[in-house]
N, C-alpha and C. Protein backbone atom coordinates (compact mmCIF):
# COMPACT_ATOMS: atom_id res chain seq x y z
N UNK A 1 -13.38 19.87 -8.71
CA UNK A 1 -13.81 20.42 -9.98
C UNK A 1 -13.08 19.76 -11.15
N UNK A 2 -11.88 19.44 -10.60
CA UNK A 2 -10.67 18.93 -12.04
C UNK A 2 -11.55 17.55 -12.23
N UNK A 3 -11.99 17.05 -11.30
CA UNK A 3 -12.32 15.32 -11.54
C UNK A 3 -13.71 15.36 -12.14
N UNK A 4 -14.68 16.63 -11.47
CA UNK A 4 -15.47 16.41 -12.56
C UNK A 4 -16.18 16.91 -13.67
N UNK A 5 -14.98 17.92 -13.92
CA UNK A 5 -14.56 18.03 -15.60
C UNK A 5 -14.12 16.79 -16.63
N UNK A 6 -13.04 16.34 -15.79
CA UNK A 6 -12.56 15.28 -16.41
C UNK A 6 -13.13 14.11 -16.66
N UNK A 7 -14.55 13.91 -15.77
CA UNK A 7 -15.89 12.89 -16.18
C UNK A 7 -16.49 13.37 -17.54
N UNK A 8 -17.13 14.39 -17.14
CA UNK A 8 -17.55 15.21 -18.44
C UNK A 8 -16.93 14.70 -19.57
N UNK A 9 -15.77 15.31 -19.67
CA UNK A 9 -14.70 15.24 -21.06
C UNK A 9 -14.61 13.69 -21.13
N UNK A 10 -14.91 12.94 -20.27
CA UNK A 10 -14.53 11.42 -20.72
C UNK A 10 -15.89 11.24 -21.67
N UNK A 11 -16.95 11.24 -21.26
CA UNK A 11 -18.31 10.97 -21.83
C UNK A 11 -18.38 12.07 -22.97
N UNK A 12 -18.17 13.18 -23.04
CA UNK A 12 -18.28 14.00 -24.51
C UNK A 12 -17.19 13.35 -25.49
N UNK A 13 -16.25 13.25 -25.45
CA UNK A 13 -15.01 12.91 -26.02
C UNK A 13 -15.31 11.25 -26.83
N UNK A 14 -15.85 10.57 -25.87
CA UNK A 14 -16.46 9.52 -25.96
C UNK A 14 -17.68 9.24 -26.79
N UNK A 15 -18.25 10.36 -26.49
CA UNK A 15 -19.34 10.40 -27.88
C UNK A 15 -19.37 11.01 -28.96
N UNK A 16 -18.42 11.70 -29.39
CA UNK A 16 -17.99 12.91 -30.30
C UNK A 16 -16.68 12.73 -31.15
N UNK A 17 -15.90 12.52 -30.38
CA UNK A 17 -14.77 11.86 -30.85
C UNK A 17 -14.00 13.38 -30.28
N UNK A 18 -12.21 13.74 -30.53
CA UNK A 18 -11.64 14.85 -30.58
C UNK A 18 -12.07 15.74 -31.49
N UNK A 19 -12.19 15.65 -32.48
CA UNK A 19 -12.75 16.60 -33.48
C UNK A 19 -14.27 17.45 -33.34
N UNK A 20 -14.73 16.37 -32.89
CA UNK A 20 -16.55 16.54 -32.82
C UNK A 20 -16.83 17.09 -31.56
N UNK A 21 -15.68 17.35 -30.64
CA UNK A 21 -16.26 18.11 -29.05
C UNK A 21 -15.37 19.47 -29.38
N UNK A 22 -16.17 19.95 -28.38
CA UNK A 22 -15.64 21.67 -28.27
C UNK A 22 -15.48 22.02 -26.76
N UNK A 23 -14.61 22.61 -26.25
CA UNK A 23 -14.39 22.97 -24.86
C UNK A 23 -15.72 23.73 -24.24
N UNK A 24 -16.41 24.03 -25.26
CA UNK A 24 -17.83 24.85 -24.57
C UNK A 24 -18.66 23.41 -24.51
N UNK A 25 -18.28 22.70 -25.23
CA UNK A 25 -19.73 21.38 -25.45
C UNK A 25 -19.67 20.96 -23.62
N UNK A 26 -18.38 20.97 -23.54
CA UNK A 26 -17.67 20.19 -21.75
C UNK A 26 -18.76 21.51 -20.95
N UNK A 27 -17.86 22.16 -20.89
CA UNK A 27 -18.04 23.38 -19.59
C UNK A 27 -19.57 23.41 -19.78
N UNK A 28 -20.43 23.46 -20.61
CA UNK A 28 -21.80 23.24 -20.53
C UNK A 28 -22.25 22.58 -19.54
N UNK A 29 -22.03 21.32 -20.03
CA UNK A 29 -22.12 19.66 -19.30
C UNK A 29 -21.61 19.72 -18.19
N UNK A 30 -20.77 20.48 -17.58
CA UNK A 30 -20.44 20.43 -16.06
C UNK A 30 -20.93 21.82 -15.37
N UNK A 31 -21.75 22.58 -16.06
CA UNK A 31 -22.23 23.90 -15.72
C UNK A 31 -21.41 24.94 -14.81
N UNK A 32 -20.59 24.89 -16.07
CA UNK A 32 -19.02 26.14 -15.65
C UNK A 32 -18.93 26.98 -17.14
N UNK A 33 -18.07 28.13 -16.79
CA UNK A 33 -17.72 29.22 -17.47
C UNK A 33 -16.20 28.35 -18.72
N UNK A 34 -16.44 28.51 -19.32
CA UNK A 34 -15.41 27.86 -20.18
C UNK A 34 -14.09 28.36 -20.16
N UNK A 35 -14.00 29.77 -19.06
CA UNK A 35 -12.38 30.15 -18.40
C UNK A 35 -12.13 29.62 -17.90
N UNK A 36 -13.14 29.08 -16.39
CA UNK A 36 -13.42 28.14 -15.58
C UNK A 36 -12.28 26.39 -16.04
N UNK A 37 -13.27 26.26 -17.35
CA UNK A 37 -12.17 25.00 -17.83
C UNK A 37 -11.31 25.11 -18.34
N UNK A 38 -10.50 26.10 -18.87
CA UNK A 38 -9.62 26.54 -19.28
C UNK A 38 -8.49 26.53 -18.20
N UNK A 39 -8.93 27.03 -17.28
CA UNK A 39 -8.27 27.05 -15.58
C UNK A 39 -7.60 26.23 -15.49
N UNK A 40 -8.68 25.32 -15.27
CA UNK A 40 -8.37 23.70 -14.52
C UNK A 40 -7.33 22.64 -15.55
N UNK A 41 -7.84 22.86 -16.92
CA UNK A 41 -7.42 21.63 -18.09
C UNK A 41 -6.58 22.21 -19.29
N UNK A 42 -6.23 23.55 -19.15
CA UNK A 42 -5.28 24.15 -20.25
C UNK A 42 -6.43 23.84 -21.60
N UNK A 43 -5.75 23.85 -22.13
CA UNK A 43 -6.35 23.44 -23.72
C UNK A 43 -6.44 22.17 -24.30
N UNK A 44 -7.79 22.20 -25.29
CA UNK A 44 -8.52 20.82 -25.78
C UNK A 44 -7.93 19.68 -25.95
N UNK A 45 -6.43 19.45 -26.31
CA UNK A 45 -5.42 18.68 -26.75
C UNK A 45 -5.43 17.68 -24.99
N UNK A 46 -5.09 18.83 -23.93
CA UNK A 46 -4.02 18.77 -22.45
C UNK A 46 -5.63 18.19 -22.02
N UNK A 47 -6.90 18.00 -22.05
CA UNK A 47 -8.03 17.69 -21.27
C UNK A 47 -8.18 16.50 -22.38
N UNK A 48 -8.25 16.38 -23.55
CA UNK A 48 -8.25 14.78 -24.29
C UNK A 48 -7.03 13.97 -23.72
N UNK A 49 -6.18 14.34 -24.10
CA UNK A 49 -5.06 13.54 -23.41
C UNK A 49 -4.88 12.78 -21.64
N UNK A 50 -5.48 14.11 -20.95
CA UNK A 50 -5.60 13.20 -19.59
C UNK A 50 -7.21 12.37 -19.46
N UNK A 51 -7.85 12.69 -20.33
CA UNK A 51 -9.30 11.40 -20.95
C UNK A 51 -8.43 10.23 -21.09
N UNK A 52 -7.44 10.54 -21.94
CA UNK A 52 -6.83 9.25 -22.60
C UNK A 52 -6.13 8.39 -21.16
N UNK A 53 -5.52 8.95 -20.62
CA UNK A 53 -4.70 8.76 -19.67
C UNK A 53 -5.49 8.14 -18.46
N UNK A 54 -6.48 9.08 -17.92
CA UNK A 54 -7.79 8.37 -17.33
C UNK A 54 -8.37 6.90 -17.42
N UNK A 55 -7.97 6.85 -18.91
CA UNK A 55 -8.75 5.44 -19.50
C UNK A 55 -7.99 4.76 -19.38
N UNK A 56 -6.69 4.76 -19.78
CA UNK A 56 -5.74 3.73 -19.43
C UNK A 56 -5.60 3.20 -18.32
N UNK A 57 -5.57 4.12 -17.52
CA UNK A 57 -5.63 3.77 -16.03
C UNK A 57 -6.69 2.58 -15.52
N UNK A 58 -7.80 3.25 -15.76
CA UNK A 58 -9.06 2.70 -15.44
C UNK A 58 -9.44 0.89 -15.91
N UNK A 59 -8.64 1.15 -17.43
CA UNK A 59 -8.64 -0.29 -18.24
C UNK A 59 -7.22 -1.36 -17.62
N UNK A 60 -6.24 -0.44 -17.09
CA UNK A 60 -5.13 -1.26 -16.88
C UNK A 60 -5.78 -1.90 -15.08
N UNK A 61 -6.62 -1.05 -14.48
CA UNK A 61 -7.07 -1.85 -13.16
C UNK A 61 -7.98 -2.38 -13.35
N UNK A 62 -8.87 -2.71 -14.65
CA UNK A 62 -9.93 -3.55 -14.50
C UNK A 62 -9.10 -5.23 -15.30
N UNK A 63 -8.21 -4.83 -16.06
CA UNK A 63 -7.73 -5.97 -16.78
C UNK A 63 -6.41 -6.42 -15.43
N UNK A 64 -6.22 -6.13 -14.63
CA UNK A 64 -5.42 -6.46 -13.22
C UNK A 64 -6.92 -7.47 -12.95
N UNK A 65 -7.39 -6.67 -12.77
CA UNK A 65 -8.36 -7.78 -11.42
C UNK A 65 -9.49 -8.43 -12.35
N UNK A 66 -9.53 -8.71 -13.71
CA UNK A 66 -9.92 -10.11 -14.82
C UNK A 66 -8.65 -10.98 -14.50
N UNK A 67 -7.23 -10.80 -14.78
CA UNK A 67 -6.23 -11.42 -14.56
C UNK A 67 -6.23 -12.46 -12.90
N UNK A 68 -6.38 -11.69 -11.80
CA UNK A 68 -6.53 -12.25 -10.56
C UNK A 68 -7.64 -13.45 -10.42
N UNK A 69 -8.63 -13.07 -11.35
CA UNK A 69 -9.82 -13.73 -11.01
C UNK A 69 -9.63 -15.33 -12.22
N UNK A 70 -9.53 -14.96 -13.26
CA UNK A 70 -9.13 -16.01 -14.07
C UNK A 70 -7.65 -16.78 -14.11
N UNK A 71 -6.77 -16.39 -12.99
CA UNK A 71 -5.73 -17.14 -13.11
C UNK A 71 -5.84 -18.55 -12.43
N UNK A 72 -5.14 -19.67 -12.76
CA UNK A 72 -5.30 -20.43 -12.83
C UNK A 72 -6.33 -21.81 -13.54
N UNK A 73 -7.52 -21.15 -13.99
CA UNK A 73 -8.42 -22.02 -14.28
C UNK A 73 -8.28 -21.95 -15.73
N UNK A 74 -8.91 -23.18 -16.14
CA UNK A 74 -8.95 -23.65 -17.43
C UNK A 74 -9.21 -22.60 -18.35
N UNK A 75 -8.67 -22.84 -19.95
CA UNK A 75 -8.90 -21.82 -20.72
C UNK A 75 -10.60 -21.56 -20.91
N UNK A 76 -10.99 -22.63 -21.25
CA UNK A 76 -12.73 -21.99 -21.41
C UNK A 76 -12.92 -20.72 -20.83
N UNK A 77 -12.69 -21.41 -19.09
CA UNK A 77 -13.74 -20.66 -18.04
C UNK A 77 -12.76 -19.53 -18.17
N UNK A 78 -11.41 -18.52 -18.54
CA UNK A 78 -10.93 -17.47 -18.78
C UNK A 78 -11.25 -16.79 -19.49
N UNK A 79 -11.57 -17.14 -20.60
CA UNK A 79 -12.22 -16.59 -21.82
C UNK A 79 -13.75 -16.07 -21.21
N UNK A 80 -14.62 -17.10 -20.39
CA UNK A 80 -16.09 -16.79 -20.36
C UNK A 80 -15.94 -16.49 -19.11
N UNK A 81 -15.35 -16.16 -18.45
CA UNK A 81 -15.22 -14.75 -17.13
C UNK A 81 -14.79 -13.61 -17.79
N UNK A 82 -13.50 -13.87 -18.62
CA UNK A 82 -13.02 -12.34 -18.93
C UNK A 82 -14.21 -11.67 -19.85
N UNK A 83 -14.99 -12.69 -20.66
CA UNK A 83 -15.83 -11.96 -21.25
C UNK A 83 -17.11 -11.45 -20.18
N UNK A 84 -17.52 -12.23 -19.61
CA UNK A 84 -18.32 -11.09 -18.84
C UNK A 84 -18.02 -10.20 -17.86
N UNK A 85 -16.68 -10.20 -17.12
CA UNK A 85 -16.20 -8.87 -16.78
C UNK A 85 -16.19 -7.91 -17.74
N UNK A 86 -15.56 -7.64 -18.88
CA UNK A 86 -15.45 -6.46 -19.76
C UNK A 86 -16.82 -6.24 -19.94
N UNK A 87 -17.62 -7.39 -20.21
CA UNK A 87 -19.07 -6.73 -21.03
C UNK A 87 -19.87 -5.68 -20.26
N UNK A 88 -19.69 -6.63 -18.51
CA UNK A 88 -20.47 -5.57 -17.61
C UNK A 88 -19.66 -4.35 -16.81
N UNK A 89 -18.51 -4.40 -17.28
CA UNK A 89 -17.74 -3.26 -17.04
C UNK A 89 -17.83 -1.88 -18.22
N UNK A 90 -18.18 -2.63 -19.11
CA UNK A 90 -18.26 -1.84 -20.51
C UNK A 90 -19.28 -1.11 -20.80
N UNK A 91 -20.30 -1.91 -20.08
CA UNK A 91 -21.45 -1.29 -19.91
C UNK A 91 -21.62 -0.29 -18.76
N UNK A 92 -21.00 0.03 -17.97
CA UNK A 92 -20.83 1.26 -17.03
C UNK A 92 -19.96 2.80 -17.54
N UNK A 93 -19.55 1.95 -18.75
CA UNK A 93 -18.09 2.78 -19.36
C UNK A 93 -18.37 2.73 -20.33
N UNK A 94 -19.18 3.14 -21.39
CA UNK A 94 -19.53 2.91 -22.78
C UNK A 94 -18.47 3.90 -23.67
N UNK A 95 -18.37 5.06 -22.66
CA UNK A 95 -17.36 5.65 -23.31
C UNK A 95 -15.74 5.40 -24.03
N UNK A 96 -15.81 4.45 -22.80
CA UNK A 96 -13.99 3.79 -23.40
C UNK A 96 -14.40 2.89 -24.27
N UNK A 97 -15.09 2.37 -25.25
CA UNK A 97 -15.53 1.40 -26.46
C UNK A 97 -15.43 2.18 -27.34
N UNK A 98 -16.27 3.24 -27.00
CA UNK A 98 -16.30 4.79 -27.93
C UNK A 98 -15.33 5.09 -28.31
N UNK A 99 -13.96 5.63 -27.19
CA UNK A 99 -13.07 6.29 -27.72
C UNK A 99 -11.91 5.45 -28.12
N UNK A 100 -11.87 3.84 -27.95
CA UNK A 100 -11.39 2.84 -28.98
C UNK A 100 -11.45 2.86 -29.85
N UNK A 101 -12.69 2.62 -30.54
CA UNK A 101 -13.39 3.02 -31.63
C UNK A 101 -13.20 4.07 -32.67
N UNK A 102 -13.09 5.33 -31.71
CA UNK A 102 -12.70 6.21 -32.70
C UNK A 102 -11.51 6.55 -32.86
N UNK A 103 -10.87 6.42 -32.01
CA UNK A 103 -9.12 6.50 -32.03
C UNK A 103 -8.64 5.72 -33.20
N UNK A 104 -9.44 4.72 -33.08
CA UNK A 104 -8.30 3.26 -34.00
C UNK A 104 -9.16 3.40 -35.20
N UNK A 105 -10.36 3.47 -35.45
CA UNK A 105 -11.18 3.37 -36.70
C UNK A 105 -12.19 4.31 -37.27
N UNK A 106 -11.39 5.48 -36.42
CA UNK A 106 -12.03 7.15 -37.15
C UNK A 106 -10.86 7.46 -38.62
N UNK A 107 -11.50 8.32 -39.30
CA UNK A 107 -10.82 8.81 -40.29
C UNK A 107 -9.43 9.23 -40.31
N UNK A 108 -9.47 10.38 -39.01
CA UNK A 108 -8.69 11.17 -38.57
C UNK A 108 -7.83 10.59 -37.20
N UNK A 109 -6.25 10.44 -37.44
CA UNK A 109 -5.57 10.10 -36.43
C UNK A 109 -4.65 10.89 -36.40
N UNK A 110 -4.37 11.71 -35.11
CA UNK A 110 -3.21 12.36 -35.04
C UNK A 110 -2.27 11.52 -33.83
N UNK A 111 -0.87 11.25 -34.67
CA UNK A 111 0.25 10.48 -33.96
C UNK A 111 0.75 11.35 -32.34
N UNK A 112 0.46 12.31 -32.81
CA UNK A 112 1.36 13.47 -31.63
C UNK A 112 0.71 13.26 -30.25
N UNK A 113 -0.86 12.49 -30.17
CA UNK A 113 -1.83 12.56 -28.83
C UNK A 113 -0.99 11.45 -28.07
N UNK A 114 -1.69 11.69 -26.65
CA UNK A 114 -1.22 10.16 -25.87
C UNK A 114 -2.41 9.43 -26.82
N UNK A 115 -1.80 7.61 -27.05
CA UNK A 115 -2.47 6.56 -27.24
C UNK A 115 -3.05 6.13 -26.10
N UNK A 116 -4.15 4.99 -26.44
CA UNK A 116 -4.99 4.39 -25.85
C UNK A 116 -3.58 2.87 -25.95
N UNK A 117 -3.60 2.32 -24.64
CA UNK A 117 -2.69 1.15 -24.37
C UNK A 117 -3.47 -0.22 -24.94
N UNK A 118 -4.22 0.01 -26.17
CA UNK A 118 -4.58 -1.58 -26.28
C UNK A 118 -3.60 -2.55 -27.23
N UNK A 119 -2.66 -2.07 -27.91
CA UNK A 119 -1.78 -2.99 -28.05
C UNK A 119 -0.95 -3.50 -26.68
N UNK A 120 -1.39 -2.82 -26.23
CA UNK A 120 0.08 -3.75 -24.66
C UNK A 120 -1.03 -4.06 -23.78
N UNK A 121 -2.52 -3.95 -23.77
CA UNK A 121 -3.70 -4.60 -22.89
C UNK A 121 -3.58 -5.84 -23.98
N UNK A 122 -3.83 -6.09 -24.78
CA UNK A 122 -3.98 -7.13 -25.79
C UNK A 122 -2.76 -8.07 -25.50
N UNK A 123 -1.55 -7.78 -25.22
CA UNK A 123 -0.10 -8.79 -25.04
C UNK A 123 -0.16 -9.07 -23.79
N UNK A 124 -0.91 -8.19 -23.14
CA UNK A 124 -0.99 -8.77 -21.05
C UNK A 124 -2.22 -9.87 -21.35
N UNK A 125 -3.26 -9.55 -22.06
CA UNK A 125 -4.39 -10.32 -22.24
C UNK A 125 -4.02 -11.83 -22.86
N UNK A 126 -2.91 -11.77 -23.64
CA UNK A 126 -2.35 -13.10 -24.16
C UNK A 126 -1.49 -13.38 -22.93
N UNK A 127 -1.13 -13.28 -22.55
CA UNK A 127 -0.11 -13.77 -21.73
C UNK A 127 -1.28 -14.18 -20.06
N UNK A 128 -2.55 -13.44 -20.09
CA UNK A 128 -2.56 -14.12 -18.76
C UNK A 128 -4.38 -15.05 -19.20
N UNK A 129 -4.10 -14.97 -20.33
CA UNK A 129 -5.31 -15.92 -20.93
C UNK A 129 -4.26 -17.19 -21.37
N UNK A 130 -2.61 -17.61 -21.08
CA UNK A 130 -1.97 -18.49 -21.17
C UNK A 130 -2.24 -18.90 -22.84
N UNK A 131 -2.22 -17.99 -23.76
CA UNK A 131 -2.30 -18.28 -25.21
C UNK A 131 -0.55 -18.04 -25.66
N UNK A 132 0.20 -17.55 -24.77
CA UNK A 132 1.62 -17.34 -25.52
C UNK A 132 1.82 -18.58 -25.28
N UNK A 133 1.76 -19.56 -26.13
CA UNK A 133 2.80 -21.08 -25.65
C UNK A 133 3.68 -20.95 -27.16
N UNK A 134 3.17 -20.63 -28.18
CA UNK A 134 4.16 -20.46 -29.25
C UNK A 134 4.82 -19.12 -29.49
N UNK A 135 6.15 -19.05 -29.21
CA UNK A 135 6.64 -17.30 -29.09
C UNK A 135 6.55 -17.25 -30.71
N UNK A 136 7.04 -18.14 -31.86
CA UNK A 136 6.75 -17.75 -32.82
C UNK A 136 5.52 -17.37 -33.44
N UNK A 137 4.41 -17.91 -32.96
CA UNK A 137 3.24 -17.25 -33.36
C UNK A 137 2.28 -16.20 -32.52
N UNK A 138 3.07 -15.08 -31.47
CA UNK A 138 2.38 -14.61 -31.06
C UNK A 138 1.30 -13.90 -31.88
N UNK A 139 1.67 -13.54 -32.94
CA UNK A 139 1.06 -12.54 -33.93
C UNK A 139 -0.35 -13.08 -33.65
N UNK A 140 -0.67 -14.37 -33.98
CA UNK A 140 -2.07 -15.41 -33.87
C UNK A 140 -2.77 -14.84 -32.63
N UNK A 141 -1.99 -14.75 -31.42
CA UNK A 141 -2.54 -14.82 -30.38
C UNK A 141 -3.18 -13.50 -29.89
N UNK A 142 -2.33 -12.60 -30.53
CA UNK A 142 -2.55 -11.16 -30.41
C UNK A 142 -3.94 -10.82 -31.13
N UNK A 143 -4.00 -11.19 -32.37
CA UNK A 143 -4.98 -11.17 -33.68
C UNK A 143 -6.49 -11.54 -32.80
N UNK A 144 -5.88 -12.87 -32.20
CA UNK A 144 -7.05 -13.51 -31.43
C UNK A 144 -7.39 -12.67 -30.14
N UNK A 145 -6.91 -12.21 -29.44
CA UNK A 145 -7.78 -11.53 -28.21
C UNK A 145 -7.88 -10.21 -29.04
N UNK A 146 -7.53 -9.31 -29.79
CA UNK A 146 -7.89 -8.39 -30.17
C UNK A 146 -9.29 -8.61 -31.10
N UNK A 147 -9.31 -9.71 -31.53
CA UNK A 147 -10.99 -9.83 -32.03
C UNK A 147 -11.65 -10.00 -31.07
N UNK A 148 -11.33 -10.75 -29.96
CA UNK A 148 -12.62 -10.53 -28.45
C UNK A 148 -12.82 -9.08 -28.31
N UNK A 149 -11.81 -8.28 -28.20
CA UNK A 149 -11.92 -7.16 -27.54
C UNK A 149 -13.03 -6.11 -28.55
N UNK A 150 -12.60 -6.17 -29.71
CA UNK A 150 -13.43 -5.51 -30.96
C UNK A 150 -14.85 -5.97 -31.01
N UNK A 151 -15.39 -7.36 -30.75
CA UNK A 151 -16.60 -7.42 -30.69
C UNK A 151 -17.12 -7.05 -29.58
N UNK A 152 -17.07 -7.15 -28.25
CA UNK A 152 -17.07 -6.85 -27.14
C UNK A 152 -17.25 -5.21 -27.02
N UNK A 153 -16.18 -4.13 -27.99
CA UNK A 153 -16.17 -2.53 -27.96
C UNK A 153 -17.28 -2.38 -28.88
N UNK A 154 -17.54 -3.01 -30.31
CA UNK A 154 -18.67 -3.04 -31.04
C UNK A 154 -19.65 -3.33 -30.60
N UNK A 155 -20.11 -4.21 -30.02
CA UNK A 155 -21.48 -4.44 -29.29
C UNK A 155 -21.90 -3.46 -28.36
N UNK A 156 -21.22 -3.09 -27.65
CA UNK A 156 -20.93 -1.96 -26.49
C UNK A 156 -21.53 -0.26 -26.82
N UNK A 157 -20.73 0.02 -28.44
CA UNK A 157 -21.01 1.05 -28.90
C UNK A 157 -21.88 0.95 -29.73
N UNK A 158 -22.41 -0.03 -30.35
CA UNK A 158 -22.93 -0.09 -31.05
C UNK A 158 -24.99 -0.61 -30.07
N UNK A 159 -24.69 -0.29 -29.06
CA UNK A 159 -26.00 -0.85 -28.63
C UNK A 159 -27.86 -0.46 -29.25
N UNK A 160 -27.40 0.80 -29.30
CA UNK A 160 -28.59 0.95 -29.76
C UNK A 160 -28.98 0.77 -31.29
N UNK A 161 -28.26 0.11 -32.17
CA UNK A 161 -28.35 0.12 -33.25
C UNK A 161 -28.56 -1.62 -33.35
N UNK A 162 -27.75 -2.16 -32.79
CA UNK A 162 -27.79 -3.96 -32.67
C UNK A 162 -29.08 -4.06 -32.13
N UNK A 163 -29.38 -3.70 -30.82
CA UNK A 163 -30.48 -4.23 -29.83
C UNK A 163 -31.58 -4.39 -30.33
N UNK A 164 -32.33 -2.96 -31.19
CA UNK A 164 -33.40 -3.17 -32.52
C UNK A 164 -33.49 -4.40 -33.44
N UNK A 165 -31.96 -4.79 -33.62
CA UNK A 165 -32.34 -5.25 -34.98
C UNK A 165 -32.37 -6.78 -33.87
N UNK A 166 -31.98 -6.85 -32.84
CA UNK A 166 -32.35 -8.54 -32.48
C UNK A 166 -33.36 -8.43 -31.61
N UNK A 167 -34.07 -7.17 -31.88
CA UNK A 167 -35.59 -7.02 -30.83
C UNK A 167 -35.32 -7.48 -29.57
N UNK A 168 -34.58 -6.70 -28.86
CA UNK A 168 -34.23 -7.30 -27.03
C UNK A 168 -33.50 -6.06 -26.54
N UNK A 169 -34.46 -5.42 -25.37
CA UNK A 169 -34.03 -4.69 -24.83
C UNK A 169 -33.07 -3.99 -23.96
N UNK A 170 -32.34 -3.70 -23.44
CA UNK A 170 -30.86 -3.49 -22.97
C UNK A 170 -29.79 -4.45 -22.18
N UNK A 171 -30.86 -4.76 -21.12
CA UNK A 171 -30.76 -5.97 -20.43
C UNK A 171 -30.48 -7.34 -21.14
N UNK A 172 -31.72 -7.65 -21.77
CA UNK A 172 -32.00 -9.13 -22.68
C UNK A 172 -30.58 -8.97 -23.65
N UNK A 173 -30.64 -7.57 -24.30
CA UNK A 173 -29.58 -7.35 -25.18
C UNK A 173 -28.11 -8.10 -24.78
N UNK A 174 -27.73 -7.45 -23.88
CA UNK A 174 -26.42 -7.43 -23.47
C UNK A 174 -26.24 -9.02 -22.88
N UNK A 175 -27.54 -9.64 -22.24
CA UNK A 175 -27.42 -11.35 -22.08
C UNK A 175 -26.96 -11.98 -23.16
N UNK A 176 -27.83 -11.23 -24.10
CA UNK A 176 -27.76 -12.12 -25.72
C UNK A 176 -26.29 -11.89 -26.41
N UNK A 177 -25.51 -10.79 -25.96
CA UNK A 177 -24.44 -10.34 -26.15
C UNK A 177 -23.00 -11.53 -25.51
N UNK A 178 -23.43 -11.47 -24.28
CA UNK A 178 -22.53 -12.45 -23.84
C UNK A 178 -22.39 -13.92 -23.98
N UNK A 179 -24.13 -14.30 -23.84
CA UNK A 179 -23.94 -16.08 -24.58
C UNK A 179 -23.27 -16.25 -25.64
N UNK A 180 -23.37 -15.37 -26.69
CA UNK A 180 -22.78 -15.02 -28.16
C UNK A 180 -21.66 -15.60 -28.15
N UNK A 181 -20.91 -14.50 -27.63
CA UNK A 181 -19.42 -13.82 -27.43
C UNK A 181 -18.96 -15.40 -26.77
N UNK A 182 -19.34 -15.65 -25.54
CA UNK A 182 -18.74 -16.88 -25.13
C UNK A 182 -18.82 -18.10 -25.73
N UNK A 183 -20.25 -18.52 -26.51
CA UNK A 183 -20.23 -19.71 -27.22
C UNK A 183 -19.64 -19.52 -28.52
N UNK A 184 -19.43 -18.68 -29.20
CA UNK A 184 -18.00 -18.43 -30.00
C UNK A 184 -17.10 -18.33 -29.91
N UNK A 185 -16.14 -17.68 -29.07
CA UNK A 185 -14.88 -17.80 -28.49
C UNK A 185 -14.29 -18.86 -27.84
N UNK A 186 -15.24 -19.34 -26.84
CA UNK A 186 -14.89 -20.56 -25.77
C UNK A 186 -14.38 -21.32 -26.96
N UNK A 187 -15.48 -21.98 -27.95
CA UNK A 187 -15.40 -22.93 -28.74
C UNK A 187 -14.02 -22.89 -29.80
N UNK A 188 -13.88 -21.62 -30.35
CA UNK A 188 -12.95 -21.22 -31.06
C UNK A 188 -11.16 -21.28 -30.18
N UNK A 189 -11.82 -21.33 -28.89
CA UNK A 189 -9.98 -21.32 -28.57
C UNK A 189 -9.61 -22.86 -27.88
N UNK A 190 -10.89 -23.36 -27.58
CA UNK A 190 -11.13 -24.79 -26.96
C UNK A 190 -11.29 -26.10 -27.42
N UNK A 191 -12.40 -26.23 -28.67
CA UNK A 191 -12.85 -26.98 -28.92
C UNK A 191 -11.56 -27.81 -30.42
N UNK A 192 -11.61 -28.92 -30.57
CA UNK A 192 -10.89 -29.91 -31.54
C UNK A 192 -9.79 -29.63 -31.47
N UNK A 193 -8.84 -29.23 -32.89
CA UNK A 193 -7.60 -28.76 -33.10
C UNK A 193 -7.25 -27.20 -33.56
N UNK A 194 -6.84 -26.92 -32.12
CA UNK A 194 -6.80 -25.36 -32.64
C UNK A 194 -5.54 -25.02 -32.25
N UNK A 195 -4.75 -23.98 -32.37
CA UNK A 195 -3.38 -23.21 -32.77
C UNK A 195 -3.05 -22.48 -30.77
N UNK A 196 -4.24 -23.16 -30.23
CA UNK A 196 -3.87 -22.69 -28.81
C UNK A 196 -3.33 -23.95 -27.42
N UNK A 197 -3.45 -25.08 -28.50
CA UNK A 197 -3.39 -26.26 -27.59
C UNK A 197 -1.92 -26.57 -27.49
């Protein structure tokens, strides 16, 4: 029952943000008595927080096994694997784009919650995309995979609003999403004289 409450609350939370869900919106969605979730998850704060915690988890074993798969090979082909792991992982998980999204670029932030780990996914992401070669300029490098990651959570959350406007349906969408993403990036961290060579 705890696990799938805690689905629930990932996908409401995810679409609503903390503010915008209500412990009845959940217990609905999992067709329980809202003592019922009260039981299991204490209060709204103690069931967002293990969402949060959930996600971390979930993001720290999918960015493990992008790392396994892209180690060793050339920067291009790291960049245009890691991008289509996240995209089609993202797309199973629309919710963790969501609650990126709103965590980092909602109105309302309260310091006191657990965080979402994407400043320290972003410094593992430099370090095993082999972009730390200048310790003085990590800042660059950081800047730089955190813009992959932002277009990648924007496209993601933003699907039904993009897909219209480039007339291509979810599928076609999300193709058109990744050629994108990779023939901009690849080029940007690969091509002439750039700050990664």
């Amino acid at each position: 029952m705890k696990a799938k409450i805690l689905a629930a609350a990932r996908k409401i939370y995810g679409e609503y943000g903390f503010h915008g869900t209500t412990m009845r919106m959940i217990a609905t969605e999992v067709g329980i008595d809202i003592s019922t979730l009260h039981y299991h998850w204490g209060e709204k704060k103690d069931l967002y927080e293990a969402v949060i915690i959930d996600t971390n988890n979930d993001l720290r074993k999918k960015f493990n096994e992008i790392e396994g798969t892209i180690h060793g090979r050339p920067l291009g082909e790291r960049i245009a694997i890691s991008i289509d792991m996240m995209v089609d992982y993202l797309i199973l998980h629309p919710e963790i784009s969501n609650l990126v999204l709103l965590r980092y670029f909602g109105k309302i932030r309260h310091e006191d919650f657990v965080d979402l780990k994407v400043p320290e996914l972003a410094l593992d992401s430099v370090r095993s995309m082999g972009l730390k070669k200048d310790p003085e300029n990590i800042s660059f490098s950081i800047a730089s995979v955190l813009t992959i990651m932002n277009s990648i959570q924007s496209f993601i959350s933003g699907e039904e609003y993009f897909s219209s406007m480039i007339k291509k349906g979810k599928d076609e969408y999300y193709a058109v999403v990744k050629e994108t993403l990779k023939d901009l990036f690849v080029a940007a961290f690969t091509k002439g004289k750039n700050r990664f060579e």
